[in-house]
N, C-alpha and C. Protein backbone atom coordinates (compact mmCIF):
# COMPACT_ATOMS: atom_id res chain seq x y z
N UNK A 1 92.55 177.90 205.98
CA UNK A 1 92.71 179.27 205.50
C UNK A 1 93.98 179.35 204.66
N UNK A 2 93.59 179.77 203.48
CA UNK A 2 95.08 180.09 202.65
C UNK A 2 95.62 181.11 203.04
N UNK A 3 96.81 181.38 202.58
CA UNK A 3 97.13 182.48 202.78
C UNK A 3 97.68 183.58 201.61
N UNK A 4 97.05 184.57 200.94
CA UNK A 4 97.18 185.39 199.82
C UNK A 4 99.01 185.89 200.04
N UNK A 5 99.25 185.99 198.62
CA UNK A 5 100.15 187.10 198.34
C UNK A 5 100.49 188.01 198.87
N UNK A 6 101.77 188.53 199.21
CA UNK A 6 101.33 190.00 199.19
C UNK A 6 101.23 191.02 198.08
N UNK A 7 101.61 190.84 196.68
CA UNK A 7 100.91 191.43 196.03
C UNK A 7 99.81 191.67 195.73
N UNK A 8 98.88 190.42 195.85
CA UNK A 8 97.15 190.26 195.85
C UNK A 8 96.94 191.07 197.29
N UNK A 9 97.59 190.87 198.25
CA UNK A 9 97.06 192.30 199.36
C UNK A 9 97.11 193.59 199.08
N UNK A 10 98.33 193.87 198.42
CA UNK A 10 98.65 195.10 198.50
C UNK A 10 97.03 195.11 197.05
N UNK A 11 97.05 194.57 196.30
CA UNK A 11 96.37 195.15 195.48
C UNK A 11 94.52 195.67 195.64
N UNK A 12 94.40 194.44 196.68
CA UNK A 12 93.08 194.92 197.15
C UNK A 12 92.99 196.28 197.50
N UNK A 13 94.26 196.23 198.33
CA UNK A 13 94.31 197.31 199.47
C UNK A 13 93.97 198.88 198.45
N UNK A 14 94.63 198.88 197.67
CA UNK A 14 94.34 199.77 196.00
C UNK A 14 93.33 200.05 196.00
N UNK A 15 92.57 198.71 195.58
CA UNK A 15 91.52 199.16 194.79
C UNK A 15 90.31 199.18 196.04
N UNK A 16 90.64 199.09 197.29
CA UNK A 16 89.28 199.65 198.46
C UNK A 16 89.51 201.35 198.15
N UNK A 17 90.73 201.39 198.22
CA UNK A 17 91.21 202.94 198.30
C UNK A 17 90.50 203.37 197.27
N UNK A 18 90.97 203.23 195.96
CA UNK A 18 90.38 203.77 194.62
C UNK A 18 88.78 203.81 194.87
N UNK A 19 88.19 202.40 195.55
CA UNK A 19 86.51 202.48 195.36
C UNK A 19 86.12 203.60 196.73
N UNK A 20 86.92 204.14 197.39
CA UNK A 20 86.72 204.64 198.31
C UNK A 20 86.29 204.33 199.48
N UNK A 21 86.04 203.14 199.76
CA UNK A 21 85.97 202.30 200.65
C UNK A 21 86.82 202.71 202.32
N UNK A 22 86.47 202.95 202.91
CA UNK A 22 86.48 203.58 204.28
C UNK A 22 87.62 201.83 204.94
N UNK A 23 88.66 202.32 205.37
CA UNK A 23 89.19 200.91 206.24
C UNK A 23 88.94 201.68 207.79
N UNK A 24 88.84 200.34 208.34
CA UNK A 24 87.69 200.20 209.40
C UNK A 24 89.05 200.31 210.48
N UNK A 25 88.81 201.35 211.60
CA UNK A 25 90.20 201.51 212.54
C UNK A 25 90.32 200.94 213.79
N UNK A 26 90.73 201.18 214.37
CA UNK A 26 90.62 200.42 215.61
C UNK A 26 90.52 201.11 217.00
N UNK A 27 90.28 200.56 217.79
CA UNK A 27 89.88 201.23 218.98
C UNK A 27 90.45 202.58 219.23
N UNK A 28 92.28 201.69 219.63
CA UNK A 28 93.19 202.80 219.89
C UNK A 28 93.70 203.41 218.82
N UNK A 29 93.53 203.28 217.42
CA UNK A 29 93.70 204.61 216.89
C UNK A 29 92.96 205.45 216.62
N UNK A 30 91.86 205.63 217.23
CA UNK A 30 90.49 206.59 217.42
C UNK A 30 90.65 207.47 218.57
N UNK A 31 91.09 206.67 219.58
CA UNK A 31 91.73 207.02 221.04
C UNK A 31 93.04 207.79 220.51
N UNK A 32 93.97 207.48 219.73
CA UNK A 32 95.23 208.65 219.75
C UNK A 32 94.53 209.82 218.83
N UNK A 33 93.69 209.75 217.80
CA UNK A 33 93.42 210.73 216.92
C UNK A 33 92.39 211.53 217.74
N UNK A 34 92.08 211.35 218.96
CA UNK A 34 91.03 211.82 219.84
C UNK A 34 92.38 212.96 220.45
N UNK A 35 92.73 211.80 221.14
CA UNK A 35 94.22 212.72 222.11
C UNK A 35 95.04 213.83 221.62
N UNK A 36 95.34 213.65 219.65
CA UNK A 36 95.81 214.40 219.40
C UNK A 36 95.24 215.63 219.10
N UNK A 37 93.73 215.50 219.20
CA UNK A 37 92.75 216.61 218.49
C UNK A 37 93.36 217.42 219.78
N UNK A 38 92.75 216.71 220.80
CA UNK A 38 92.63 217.57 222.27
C UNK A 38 94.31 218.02 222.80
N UNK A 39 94.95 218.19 222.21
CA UNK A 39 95.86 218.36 222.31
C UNK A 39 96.70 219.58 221.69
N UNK A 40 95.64 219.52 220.68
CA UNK A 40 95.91 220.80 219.33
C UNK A 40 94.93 221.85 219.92
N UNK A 41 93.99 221.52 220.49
CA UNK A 41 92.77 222.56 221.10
C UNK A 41 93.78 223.61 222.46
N UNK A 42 94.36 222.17 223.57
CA UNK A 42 94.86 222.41 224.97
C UNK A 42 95.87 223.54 225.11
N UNK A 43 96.65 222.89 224.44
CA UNK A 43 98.30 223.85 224.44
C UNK A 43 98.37 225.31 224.11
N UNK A 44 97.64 225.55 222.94
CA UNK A 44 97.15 226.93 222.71
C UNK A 44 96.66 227.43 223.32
N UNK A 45 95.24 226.92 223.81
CA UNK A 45 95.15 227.47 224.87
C UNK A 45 95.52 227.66 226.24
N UNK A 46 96.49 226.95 226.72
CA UNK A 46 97.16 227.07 228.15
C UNK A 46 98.67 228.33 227.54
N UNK A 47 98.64 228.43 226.65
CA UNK A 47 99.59 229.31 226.10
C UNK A 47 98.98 230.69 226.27
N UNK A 48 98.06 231.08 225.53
CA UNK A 48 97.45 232.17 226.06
C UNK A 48 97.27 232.46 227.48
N UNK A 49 96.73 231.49 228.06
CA UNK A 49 96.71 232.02 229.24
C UNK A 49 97.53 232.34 229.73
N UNK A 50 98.73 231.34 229.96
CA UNK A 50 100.30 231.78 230.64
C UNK A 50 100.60 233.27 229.96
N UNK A 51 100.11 233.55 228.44
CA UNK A 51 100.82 234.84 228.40
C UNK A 51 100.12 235.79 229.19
N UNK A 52 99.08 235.52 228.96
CA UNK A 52 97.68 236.40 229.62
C UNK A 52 97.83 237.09 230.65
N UNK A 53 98.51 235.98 231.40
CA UNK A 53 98.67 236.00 233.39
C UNK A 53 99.90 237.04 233.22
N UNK A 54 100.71 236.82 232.65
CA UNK A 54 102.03 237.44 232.65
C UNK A 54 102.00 238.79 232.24
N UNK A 55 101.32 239.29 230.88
CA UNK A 55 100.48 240.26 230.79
C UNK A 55 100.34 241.22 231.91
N UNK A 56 98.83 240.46 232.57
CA UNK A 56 98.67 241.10 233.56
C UNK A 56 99.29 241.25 234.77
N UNK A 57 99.91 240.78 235.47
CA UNK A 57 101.15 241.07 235.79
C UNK A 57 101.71 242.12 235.67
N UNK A 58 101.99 242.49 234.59
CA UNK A 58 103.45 243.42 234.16
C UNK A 58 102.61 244.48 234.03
N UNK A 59 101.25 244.56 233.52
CA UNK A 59 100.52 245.87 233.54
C UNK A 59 99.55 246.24 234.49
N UNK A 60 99.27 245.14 236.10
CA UNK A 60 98.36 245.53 236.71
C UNK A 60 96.69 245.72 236.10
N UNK A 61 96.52 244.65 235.32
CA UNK A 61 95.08 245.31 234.45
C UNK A 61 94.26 244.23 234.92
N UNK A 62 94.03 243.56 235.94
CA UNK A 62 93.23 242.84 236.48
C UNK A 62 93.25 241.72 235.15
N UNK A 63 92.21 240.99 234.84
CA UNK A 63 92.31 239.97 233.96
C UNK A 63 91.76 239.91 232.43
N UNK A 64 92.05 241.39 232.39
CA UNK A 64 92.25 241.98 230.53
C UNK A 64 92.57 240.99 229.60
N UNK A 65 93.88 240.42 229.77
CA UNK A 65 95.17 240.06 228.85
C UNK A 65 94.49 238.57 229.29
N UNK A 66 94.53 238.40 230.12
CA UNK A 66 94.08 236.81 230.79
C UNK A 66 92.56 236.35 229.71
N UNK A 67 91.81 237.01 229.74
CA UNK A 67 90.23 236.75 229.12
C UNK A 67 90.81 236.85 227.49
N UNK A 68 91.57 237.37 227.41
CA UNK A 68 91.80 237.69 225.81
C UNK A 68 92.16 236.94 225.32
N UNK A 69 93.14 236.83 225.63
CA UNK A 69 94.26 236.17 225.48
C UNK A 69 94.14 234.07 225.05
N UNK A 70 93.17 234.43 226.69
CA UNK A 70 92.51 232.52 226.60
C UNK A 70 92.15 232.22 225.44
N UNK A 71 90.71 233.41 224.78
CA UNK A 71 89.89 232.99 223.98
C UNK A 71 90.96 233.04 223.08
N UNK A 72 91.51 234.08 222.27
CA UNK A 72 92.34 233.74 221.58
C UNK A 72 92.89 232.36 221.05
N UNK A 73 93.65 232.08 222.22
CA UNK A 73 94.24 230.91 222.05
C UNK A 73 93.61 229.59 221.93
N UNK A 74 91.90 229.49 222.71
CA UNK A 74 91.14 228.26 222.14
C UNK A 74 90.96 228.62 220.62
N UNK A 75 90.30 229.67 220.03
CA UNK A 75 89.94 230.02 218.65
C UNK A 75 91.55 229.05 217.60
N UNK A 76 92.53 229.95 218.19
CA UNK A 76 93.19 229.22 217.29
C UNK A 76 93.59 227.77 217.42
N UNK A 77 93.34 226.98 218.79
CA UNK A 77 93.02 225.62 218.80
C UNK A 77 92.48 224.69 218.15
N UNK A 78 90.97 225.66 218.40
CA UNK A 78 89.97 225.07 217.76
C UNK A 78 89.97 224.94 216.04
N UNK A 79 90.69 225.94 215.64
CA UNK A 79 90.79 226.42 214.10
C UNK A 79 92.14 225.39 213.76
N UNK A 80 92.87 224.81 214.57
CA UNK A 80 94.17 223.98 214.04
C UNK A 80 93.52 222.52 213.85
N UNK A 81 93.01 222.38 214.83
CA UNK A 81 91.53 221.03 215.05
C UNK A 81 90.74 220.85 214.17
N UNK A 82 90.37 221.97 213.66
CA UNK A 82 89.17 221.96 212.75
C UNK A 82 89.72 221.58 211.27
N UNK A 83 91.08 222.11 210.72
CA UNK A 83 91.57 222.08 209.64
C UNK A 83 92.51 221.21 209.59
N UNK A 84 92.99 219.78 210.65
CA UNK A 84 93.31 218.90 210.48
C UNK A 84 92.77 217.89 210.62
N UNK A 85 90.85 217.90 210.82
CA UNK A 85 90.23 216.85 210.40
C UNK A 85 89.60 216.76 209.15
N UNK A 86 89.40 218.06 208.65
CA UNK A 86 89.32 218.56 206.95
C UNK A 86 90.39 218.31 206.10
N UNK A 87 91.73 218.43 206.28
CA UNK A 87 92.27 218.55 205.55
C UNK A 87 93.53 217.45 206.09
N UNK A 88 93.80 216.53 206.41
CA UNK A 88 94.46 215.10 206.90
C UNK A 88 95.79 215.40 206.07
């Protein structure tokens, strides 16, 4: 096995990009880009809720602020998720 350049690498590397050519990933970085999705979904929503609870709490409204609040916070999860696999 020879071993190329690294300019002849870097240049392939170019022109897969330019032909659009998809590079092929690997296990675990499928596994972190997984973790980080679910992660962008989670927090928001455990945020709402904590406010939710607290909410109700302070106003006695049974689980008003809590139901709202959740969805809320998945929507905008889901919407941070959604527009950082669209838009990288």
């Amino acid at each position: 096995m020879t071993k190329q350049p690294l300019s002849d690498k870097i240049a392939a590397r170019q022109r897969q990009r330019d032909e659009g050519v998809a590079e092929e990933r690997s296990f675990f970085r499928g596994l972190a880009v997984a973790g980080g999705l679910g992660w962008m979904i989670v927090l928001p929503t455990l945020a709402g809720l904590a406010l939710g609870r607290w909410l109700d709490g302070l106003f006695a409204s049974g689980i008003t602020w809590t139901g709202a609040l959740l969805m809320a916070g998945l929507a905008l999860g889901c919407r941070w998720a959604w527009s950082r696999i669209h838009h990288p």
